[in-house]
PDB file of N, CA and C in Angstrom:
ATOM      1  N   UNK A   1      74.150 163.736 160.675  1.00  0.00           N
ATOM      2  CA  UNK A   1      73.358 164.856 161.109  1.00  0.00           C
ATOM      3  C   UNK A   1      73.307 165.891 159.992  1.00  0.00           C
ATOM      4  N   UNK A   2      72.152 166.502 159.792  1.00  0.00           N
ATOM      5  CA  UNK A   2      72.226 167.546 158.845  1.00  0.00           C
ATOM      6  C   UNK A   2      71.788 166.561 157.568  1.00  0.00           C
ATOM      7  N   UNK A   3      71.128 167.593 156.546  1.00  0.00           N
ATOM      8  CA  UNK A   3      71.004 166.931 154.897  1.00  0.00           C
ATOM      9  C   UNK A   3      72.833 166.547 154.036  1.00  0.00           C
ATOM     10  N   UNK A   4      72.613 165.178 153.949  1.00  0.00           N
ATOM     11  CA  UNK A   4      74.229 165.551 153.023  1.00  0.00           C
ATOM     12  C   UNK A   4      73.234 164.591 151.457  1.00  0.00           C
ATOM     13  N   UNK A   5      72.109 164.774 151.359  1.00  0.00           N
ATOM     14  CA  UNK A   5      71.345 164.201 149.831  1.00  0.00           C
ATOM     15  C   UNK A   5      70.300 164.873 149.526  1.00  0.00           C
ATOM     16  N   UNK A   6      69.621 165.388 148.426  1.00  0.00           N
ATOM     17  CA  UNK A   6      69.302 166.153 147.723  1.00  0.00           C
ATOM     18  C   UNK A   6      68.524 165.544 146.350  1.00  0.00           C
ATOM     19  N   UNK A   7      67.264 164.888 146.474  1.00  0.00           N
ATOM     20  CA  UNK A   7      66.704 164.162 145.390  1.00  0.00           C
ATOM     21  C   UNK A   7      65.844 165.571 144.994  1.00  0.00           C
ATOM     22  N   UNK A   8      65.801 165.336 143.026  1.00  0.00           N
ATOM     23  CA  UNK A   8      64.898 166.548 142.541  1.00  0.00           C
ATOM     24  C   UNK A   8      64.108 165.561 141.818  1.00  0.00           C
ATOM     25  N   UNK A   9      62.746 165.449 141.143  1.00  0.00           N
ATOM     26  CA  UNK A   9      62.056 164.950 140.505  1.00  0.00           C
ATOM     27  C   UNK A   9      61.218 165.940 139.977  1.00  0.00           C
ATOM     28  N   UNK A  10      61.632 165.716 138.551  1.00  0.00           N
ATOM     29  CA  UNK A  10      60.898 166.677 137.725  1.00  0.00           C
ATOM     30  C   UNK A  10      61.649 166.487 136.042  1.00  0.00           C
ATOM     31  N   UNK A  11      61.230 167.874 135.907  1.00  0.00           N
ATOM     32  CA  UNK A  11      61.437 167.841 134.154  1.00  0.00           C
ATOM     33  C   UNK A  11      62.512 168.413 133.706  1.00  0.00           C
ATOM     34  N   UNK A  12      62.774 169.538 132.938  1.00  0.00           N
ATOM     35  CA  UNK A  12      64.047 171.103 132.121  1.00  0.00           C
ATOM     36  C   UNK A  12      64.336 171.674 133.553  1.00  0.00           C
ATOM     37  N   UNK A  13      63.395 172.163 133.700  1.00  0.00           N
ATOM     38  CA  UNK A  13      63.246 173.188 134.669  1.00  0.00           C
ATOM     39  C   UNK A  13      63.896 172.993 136.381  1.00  0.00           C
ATOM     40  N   UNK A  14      63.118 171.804 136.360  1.00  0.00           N
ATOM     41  CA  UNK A  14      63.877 171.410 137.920  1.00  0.00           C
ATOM     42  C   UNK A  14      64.860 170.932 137.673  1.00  0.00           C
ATOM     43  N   UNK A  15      65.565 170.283 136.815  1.00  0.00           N
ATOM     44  CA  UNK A  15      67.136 169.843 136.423  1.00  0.00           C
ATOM     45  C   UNK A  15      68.016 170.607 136.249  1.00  0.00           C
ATOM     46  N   UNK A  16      67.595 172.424 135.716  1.00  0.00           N
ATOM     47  CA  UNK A  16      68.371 172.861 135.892  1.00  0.00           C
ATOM     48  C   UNK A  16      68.334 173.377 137.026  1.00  0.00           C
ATOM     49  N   UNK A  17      67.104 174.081 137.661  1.00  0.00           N
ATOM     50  CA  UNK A  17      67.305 174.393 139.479  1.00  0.00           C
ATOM     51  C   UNK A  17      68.228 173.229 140.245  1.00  0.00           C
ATOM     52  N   UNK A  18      68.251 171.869 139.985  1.00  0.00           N
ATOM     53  CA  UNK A  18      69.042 170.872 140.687  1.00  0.00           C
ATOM     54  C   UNK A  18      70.339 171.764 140.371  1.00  0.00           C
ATOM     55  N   UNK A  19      70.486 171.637 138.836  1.00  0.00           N
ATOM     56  CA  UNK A  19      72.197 172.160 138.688  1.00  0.00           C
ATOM     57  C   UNK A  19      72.791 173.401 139.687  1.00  0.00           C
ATOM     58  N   UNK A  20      71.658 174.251 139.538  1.00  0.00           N
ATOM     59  CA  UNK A  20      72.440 175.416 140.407  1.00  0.00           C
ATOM     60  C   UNK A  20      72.610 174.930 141.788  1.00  0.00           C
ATOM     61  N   UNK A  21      71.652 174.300 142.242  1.00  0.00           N
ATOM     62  CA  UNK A  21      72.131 174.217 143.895  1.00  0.00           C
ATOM     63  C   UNK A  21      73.126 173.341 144.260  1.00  0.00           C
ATOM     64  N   UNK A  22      73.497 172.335 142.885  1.00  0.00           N
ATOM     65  CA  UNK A  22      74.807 171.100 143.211  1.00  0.00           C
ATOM     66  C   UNK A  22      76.098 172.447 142.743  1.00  0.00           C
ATOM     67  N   UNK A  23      75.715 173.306 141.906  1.00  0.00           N
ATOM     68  CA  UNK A  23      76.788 174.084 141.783  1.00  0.00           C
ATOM     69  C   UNK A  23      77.322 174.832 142.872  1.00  0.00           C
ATOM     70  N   UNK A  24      76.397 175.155 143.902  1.00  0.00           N
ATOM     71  CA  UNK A  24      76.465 176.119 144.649  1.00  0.00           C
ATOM     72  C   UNK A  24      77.017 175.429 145.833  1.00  0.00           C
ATOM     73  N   UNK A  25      76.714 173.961 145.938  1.00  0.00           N
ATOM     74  CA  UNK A  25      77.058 172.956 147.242  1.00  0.00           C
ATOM     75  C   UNK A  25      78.381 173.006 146.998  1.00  0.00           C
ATOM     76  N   UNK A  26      78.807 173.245 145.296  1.00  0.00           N
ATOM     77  CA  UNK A  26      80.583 172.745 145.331  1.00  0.00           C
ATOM     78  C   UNK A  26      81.569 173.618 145.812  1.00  0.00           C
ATOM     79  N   UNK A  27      80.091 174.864 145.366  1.00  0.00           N
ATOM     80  CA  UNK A  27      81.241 176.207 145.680  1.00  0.00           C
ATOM     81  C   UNK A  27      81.445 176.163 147.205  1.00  0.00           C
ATOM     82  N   UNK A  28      80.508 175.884 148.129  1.00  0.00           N
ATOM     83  CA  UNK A  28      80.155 176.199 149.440  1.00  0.00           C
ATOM     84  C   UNK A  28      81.403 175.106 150.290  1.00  0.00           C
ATOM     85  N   UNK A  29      81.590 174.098 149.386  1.00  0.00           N
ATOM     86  CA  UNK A  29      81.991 172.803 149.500  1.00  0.00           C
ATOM     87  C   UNK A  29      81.720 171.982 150.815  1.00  0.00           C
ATOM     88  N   UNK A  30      80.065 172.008 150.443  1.00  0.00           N
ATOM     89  CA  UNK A  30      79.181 171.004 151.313  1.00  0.00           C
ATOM     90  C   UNK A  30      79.554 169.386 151.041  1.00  0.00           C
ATOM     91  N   UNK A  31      78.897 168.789 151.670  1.00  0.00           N
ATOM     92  CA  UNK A  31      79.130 167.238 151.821  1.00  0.00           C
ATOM     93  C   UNK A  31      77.742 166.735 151.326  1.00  0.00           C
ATOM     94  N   UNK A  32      76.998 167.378 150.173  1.00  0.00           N
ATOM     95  CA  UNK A  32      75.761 166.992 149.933  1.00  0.00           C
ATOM     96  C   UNK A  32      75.775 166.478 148.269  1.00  0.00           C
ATOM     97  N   UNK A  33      75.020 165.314 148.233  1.00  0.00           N
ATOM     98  CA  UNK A  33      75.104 164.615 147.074  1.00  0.00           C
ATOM     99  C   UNK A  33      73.399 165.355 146.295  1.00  0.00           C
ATOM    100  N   UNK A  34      73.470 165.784 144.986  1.00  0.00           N
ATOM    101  CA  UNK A  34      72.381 165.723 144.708  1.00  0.00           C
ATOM    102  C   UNK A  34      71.801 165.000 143.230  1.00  0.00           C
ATOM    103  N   UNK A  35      70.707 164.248 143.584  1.00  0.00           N
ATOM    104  CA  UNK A  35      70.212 163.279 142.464  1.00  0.00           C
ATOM    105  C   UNK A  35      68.961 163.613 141.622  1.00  0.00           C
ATOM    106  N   UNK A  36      69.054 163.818 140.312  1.00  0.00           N
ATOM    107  CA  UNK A  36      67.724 164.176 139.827  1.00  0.00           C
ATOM    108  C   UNK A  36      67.074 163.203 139.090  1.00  0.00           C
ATOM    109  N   UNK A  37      65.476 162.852 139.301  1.00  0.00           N
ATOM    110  CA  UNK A  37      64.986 161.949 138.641  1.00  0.00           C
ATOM    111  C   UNK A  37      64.267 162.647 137.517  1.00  0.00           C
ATOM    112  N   UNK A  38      64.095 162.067 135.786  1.00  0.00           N
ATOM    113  CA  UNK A  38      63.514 162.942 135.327  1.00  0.00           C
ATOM    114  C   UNK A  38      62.121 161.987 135.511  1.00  0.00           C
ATOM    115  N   UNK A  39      60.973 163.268 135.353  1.00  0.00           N
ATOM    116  CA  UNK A  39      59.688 162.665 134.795  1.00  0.00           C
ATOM    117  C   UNK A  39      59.560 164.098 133.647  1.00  0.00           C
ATOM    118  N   UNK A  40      59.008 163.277 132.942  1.00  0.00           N
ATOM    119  CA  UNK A  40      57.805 163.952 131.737  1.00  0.00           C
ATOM    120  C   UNK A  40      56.623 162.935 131.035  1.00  0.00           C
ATOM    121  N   UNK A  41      55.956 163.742 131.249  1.00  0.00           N
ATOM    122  CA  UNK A  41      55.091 163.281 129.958  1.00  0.00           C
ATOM    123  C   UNK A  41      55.190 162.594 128.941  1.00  0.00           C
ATOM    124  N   UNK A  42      55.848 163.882 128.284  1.00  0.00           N
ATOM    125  CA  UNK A  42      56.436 163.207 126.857  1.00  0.00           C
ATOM    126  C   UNK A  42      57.293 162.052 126.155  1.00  0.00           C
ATOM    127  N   UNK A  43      57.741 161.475 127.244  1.00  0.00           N
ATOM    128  CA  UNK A  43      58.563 160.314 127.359  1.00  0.00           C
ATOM    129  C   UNK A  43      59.424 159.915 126.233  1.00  0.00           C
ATOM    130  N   UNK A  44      60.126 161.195 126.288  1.00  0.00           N
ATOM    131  CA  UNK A  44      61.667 161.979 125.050  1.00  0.00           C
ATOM    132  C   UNK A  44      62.562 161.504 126.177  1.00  0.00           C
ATOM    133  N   UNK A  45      62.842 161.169 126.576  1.00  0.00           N
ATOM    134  CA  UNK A  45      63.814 161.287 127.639  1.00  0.00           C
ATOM    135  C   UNK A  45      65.224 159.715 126.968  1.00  0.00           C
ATOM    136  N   UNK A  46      66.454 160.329 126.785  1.00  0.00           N
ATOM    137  CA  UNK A  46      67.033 159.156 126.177  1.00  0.00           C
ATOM    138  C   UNK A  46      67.531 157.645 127.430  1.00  0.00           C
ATOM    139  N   UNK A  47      67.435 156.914 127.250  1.00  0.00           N
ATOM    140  CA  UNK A  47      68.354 155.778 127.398  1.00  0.00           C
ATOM    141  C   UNK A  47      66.982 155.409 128.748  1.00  0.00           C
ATOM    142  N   UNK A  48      65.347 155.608 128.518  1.00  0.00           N
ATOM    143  CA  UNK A  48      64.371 155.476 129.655  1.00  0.00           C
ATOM    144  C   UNK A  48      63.433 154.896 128.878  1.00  0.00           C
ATOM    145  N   UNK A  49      63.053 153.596 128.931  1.00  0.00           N
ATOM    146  CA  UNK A  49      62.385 153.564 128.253  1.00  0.00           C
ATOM    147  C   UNK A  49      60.446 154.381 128.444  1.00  0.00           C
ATOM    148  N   UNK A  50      60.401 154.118 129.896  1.00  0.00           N
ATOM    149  CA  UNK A  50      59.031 155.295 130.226  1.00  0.00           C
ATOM    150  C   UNK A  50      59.208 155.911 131.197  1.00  0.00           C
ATOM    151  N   UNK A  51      59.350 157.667 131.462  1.00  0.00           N
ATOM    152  CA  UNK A  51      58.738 158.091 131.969  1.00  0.00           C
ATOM    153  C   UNK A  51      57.495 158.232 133.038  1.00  0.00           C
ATOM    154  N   UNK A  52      58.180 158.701 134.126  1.00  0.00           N
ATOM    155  CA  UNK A  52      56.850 158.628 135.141  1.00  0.00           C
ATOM    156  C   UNK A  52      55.736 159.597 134.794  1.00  0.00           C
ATOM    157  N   UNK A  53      54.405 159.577 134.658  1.00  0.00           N
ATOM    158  CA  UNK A  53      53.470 160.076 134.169  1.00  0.00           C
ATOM    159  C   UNK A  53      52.709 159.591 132.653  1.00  0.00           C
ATOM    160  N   UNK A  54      53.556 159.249 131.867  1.00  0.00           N
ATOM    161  CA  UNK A  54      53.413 158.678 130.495  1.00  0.00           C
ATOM    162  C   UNK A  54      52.115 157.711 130.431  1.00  0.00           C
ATOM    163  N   UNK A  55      52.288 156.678 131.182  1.00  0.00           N
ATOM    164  CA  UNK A  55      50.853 155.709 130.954  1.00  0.00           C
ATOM    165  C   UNK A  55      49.368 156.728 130.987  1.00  0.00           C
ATOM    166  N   UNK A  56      49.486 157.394 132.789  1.00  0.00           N
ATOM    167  CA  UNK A  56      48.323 158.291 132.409  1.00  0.00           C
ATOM    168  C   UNK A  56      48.287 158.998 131.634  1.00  0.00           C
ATOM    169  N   UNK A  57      48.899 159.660 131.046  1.00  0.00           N
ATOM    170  CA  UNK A  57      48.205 160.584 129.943  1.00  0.00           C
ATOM    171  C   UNK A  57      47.794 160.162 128.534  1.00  0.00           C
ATOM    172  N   UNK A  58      48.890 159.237 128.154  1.00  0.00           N
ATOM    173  CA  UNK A  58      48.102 158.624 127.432  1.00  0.00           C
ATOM    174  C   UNK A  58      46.618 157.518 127.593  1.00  0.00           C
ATOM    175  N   UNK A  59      46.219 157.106 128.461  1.00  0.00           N
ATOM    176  CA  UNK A  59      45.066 156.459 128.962  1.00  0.00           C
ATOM    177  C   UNK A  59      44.100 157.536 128.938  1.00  0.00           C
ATOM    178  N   UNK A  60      44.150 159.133 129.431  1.00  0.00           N
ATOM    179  CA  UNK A  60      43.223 160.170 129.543  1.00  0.00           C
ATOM    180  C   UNK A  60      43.349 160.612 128.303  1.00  0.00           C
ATOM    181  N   UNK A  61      44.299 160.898 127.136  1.00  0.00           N
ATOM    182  CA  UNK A  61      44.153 161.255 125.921  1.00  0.00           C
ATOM    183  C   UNK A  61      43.325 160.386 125.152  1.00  0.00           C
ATOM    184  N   UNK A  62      43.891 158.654 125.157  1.00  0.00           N
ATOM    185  CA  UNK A  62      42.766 158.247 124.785  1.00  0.00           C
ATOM    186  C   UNK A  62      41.517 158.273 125.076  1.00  0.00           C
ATOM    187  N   UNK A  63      41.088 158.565 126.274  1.00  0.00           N
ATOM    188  CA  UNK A  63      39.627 158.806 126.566  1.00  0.00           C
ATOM    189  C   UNK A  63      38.721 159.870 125.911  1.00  0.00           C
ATOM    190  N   UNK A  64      39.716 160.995 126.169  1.00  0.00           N
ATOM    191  CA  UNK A  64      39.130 162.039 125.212  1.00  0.00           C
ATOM    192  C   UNK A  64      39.283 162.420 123.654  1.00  0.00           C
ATOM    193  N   UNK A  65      40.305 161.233 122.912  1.00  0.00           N
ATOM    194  CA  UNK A  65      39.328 161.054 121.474  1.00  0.00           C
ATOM    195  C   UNK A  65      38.649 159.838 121.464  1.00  0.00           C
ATOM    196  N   UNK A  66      38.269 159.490 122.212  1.00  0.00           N
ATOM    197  CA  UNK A  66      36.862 158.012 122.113  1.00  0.00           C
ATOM    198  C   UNK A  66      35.168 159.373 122.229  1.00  0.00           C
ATOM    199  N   UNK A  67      36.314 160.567 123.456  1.00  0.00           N
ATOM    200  CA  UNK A  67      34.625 161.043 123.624  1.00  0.00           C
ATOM    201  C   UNK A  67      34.674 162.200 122.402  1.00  0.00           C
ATOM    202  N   UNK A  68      35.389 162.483 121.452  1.00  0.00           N
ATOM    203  CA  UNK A  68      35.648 163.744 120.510  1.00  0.00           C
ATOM    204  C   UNK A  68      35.186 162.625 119.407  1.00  0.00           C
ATOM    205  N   UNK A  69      35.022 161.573 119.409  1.00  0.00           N
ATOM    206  CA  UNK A  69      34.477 160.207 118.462  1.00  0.00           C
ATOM    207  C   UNK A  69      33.118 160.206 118.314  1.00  0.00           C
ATOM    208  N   UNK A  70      32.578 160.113 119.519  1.00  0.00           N
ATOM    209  CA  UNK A  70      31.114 160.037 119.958  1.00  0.00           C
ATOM    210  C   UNK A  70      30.226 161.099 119.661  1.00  0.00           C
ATOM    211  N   UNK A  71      31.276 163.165 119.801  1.00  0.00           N
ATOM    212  CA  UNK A  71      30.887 164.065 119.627  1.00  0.00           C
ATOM    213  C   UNK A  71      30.627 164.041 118.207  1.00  0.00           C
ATOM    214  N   UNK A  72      31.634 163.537 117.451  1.00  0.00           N
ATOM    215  CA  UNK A  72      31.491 163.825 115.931  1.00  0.00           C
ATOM    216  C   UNK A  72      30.445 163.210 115.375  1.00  0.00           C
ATOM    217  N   UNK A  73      29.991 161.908 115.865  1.00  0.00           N
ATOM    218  CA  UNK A  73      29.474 161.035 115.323  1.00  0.00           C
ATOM    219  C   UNK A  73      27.776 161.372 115.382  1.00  0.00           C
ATOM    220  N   UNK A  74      27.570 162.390 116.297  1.00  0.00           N
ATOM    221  CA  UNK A  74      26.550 163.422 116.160  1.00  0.00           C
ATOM    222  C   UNK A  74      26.008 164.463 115.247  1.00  0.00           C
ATOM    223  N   UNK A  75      26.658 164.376 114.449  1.00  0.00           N
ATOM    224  CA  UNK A  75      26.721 165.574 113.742  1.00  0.00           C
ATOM    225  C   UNK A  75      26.856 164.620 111.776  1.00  0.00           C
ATOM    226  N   UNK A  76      26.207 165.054 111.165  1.00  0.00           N
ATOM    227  CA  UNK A  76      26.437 164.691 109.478  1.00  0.00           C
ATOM    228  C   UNK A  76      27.213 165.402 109.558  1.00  0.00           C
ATOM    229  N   UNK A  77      28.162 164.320 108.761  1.00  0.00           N
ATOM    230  CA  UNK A  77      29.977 164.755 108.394  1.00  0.00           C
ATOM    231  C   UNK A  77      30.518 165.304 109.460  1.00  0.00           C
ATOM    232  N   UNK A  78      30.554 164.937 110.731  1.00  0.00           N
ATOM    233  CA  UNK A  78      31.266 165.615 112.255  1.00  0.00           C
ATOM    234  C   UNK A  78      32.467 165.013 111.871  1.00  0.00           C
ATOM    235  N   UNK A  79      33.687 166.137 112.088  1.00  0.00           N
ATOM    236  CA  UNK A  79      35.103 166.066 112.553  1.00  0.00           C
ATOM    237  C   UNK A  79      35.284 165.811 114.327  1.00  0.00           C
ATOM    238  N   UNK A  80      35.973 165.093 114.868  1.00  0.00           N
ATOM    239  CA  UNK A  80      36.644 165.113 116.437  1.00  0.00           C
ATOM    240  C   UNK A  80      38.376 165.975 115.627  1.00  0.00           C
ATOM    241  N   UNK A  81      38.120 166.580 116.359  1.00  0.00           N
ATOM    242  CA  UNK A  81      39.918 167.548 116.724  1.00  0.00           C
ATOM    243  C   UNK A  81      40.520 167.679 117.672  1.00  0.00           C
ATOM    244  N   UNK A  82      40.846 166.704 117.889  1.00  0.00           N
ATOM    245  CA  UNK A  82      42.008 166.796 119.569  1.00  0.00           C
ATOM    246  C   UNK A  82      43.369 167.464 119.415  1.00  0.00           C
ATOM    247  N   UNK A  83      43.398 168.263 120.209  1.00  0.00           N
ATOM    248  CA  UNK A  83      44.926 168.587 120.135  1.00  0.00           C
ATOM    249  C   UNK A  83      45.381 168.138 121.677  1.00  0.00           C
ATOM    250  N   UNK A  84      46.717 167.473 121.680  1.00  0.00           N
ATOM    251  CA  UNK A  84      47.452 167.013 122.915  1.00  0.00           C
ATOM    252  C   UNK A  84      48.523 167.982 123.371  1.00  0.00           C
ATOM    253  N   UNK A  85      48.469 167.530 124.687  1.00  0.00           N
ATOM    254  CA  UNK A  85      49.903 168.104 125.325  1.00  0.00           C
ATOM    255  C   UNK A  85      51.472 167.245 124.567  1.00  0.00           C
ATOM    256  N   UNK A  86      52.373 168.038 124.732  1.00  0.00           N
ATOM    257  CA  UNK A  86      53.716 167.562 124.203  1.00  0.00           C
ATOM    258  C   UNK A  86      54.470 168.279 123.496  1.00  0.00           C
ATOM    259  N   UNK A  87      55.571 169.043 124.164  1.00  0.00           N
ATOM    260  CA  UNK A  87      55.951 170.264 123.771  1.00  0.00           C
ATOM    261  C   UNK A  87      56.715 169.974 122.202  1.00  0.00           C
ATOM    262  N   UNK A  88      57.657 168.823 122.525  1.00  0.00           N
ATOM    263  CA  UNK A  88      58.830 168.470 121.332  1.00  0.00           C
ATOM    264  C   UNK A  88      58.386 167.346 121.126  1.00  0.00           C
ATOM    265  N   UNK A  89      57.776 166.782 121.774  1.00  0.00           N
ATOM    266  CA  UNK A  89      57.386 165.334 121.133  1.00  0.00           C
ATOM    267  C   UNK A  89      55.854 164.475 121.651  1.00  0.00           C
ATOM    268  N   UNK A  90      55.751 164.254 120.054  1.00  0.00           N
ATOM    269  CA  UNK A  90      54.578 163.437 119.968  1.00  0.00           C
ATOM    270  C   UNK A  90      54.248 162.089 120.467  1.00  0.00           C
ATOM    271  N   UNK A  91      54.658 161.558 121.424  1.00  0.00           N
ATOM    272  CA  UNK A  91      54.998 160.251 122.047  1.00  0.00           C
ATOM    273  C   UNK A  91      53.258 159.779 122.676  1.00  0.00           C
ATOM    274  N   UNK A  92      52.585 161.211 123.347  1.00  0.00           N
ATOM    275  CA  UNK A  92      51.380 161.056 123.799  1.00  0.00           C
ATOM    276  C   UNK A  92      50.613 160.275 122.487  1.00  0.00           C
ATOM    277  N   UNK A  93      50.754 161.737 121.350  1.00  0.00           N
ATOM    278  CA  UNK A  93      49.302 161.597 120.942  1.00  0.00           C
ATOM    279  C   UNK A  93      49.572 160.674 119.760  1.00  0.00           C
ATOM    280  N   UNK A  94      50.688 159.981 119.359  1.00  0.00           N
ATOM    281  CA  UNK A  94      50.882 158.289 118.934  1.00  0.00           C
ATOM    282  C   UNK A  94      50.361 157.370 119.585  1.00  0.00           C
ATOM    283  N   UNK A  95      50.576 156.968 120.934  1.00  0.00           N
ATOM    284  CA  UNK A  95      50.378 156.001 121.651  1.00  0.00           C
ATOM    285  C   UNK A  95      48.867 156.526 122.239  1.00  0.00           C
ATOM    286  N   UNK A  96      48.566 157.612 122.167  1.00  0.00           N
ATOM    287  CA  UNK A  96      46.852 157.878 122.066  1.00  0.00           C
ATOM    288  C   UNK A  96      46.004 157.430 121.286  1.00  0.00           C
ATOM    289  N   UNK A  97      46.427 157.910 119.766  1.00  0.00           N
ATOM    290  CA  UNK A  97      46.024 157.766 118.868  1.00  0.00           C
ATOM    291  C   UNK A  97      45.974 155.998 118.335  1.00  0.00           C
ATOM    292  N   UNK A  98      47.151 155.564 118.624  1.00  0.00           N
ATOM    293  CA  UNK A  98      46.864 154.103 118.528  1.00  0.00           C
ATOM    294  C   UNK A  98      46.075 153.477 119.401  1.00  0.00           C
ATOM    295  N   UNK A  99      45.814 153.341 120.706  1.00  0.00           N
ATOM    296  CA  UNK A  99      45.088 152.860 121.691  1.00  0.00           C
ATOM    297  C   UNK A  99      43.793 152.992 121.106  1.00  0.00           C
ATOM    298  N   UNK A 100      43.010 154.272 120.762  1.00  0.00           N
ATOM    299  CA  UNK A 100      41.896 154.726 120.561  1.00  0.00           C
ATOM    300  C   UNK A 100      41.248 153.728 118.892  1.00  0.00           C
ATOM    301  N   UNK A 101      42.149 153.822 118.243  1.00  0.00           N
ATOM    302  CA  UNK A 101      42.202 153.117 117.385  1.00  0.00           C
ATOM    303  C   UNK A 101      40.682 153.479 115.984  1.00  0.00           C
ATOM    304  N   UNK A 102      40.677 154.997 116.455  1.00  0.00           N
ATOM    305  CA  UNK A 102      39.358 155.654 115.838  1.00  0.00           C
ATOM    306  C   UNK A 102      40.357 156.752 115.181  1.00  0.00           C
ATOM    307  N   UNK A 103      41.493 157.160 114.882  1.00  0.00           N
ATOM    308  CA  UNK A 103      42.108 158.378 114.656  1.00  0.00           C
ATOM    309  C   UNK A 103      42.777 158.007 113.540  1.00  0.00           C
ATOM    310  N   UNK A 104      42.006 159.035 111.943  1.00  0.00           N
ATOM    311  CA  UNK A 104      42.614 159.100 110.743  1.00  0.00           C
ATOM    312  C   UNK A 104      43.848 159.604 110.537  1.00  0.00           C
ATOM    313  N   UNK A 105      44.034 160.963 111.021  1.00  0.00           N
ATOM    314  CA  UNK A 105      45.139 161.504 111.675  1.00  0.00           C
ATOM    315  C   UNK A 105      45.980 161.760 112.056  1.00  0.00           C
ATOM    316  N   UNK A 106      47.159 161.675 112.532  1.00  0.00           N
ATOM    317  CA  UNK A 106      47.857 161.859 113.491  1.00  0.00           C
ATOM    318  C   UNK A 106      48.964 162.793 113.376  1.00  0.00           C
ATOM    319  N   UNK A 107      49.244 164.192 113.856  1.00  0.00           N
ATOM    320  CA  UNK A 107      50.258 165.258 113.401  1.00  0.00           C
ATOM    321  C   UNK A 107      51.060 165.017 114.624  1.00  0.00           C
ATOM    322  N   UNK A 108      52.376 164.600 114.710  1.00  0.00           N
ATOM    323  CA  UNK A 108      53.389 165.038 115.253  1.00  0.00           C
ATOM    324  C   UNK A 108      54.412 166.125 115.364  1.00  0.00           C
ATOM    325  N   UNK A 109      55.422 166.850 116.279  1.00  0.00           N
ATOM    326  CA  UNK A 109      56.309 167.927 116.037  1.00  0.00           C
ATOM    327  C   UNK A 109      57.393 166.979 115.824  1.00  0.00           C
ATOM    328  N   UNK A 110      57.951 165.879 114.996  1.00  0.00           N
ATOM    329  CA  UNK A 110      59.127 165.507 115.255  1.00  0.00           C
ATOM    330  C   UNK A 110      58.670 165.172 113.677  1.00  0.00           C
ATOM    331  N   UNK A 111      57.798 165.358 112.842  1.00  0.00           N
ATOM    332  CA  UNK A 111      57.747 165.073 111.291  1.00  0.00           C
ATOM    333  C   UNK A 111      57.102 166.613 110.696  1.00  0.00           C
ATOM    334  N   UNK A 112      57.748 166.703 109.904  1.00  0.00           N
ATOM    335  CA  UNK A 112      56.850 167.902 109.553  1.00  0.00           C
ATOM    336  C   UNK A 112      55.688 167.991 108.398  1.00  0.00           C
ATOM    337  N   UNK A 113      54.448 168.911 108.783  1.00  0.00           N
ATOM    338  CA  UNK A 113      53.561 168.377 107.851  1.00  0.00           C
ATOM    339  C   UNK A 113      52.702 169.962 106.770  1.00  0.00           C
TER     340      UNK A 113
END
């Protein structure tokens, strides 16, 4: 009877909100287990190999440099300039950029340029 489990799914942010409330269960010294799943995007995450969310975004990143492809290709001498989501890591717009297989390019935050 009563909650004694506590699943969080999310990213930084909700892992550490998980922490405070498993901190607060110990202090209280509840009988509640709590489990956090991560997802991100960015699919930095160690010892995972993917991340929940990861396929889509990269599938929608690639879409939108196929259509930043098409835009350029309008234009004498057109540039496409995509910039991606991914705070610390470039995991998207690699596995974007390769899929698309149209991108001279590619700037990551984990090389510096």
């Amino acid at each position: 009877e009563g909650v004694n489990q506590v699943y969080v799914v999310g990213g930084d942010g909700t892992h550490r909100g998980a922490n405070a409330i498993s901190q607060e269960i110990v202090k209280r010294k509840l009988g509640i287990s709590v489990c956090g799943v991560p997802k991100t995007i960015d699919n930095d995450i160690a010892f995972i190999d993917q991340s929940f969310g990861f396929d889509t975004a990269v599938c929608e990143a690639a879409r939108v440099i196929n259509c930043a492809l098409i835009e350029a290709q309008d234009c004498d001498q057109g540039v496409g300039l995509v910039k991606l989501m991914g705070r610390q890591a470039g995991w998207v717009a690699v596995y974007a950029a390769l899929a698309s297989q149209d991108v001279d390019i590619c700037l990551i935050p984990e090389a510096p340029f």
